[in-house]
Protein backbone atom coordinates (compact mmCIF):
# COMPACT_ATOMS: atom_id res chain seq x y z
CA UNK A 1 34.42 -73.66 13.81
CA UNK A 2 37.29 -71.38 13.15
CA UNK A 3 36.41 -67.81 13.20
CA UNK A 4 37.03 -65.88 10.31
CA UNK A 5 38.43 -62.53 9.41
CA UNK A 6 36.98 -59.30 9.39
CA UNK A 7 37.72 -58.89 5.96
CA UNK A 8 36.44 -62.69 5.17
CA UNK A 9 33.20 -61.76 6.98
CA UNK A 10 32.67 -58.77 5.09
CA UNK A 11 32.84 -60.02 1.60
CA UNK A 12 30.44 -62.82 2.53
CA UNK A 13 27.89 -60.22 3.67
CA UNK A 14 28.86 -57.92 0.94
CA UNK A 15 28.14 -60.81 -1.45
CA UNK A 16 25.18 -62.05 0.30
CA UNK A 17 23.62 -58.30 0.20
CA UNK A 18 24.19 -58.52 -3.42
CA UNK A 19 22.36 -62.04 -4.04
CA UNK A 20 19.45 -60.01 -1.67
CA UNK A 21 19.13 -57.20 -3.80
CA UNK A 22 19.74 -54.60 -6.87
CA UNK A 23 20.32 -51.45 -5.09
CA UNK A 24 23.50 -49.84 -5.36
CA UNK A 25 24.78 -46.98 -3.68
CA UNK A 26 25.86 -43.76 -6.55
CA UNK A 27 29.17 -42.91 -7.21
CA UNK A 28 30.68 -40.12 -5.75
CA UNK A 29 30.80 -37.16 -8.10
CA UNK A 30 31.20 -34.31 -5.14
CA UNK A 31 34.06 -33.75 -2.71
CA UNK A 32 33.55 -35.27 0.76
CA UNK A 33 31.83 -32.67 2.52
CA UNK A 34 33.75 -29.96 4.23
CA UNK A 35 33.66 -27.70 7.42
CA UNK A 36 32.73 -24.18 7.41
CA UNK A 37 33.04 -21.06 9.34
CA UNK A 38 29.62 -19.73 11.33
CA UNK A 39 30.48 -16.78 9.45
CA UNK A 40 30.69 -18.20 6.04
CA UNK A 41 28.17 -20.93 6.92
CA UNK A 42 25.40 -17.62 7.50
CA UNK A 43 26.74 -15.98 4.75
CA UNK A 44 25.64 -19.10 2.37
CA UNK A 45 22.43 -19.71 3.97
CA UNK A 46 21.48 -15.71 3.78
CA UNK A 47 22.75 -15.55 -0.13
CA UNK A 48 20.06 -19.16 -0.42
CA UNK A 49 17.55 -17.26 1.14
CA UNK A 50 17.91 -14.16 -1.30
CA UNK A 51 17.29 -16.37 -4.23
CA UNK A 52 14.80 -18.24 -3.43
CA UNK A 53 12.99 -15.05 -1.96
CA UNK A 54 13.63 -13.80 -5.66
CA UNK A 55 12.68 -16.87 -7.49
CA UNK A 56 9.56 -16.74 -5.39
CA UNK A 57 8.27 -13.48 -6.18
CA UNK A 58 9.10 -13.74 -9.74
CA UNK A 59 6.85 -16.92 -9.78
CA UNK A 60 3.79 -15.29 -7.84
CA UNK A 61 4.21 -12.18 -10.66
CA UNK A 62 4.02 -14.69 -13.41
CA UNK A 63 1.16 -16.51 -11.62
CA UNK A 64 -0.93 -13.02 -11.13
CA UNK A 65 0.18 -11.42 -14.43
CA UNK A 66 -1.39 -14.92 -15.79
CA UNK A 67 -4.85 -15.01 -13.57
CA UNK A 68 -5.21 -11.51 -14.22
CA UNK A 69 -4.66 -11.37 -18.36
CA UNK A 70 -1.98 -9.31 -18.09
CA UNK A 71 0.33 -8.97 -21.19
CA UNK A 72 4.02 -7.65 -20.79
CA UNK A 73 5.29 -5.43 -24.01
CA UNK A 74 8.01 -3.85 -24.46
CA UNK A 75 7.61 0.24 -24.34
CA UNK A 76 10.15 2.34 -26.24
CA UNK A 77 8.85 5.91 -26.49
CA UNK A 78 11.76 6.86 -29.14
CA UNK A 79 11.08 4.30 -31.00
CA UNK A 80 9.07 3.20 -33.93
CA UNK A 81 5.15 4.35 -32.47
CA UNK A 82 6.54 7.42 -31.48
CA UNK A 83 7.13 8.35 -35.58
CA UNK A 84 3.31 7.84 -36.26
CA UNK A 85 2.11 10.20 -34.50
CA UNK A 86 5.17 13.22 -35.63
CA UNK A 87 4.28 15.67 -38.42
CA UNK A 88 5.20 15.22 -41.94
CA UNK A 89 6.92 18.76 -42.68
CA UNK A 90 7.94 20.00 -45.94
CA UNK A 91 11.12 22.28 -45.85
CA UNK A 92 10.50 24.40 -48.42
C-alpha cells in the first residue's frame, strides 16, 4: 500500500465527512479575532456592564410600572391644560 499525501488524505476525509453529514460550518462575516490591551480589554467589559445594568433597570421599571397599573403621560404645565383653568378677561 503506498501511503498517500496529506493533502490526498484530507480530501478523502473531507469528502467522506460530507457523505456523513449536512452540517456546514458559516462563513466568516467578522475579522479574525484580535488582541487587546488589559486596559482597553476593562474598558469594553465596564462600558458592557453599563448597558446591560441600564437595559436591566429599564426592564424591571416596565415590569413594575405594568404589575402595578401604572400609566406614563406626558406633563407639560405650559401647555394646553394649563389654559383651562386661566381667566377669560375682557380688556375693556
Amino acid at each position: 500500500a503506498s501511503p498517500i499525501t496529506i493533502e490526498e488524505r484530507r480530501l478523502r476525509d473531507k469528502k467522506h465527512l460530507n457523505d456523513i453529514t449536512a452540517a456546514r460550518l458559516p462563513p466568516l462575516h467578522h475579522s479574525p479575532a484580535k488582541l487587546l490591551s488589559i486596559e482597553e480589554s476593562i474598558a469594553i467589559q465596564i462600558q458592557q456592564k453599563e448597558s446591560y445594568e441600564e437595559m436591566q433597570a429599564k426592564l424591571a421599571a416596565q415590569k413594575l410600572a405594568e404589575r402595578l397599573n401604572i400609566k406614563m403621560l406626558r406633563f407639560e404645565p405650559e401647555g394646553e391644560a394649563s389654559m383651562q383653568y386661566r381667566e377669560v378677561r375682557d380688556e375693556d
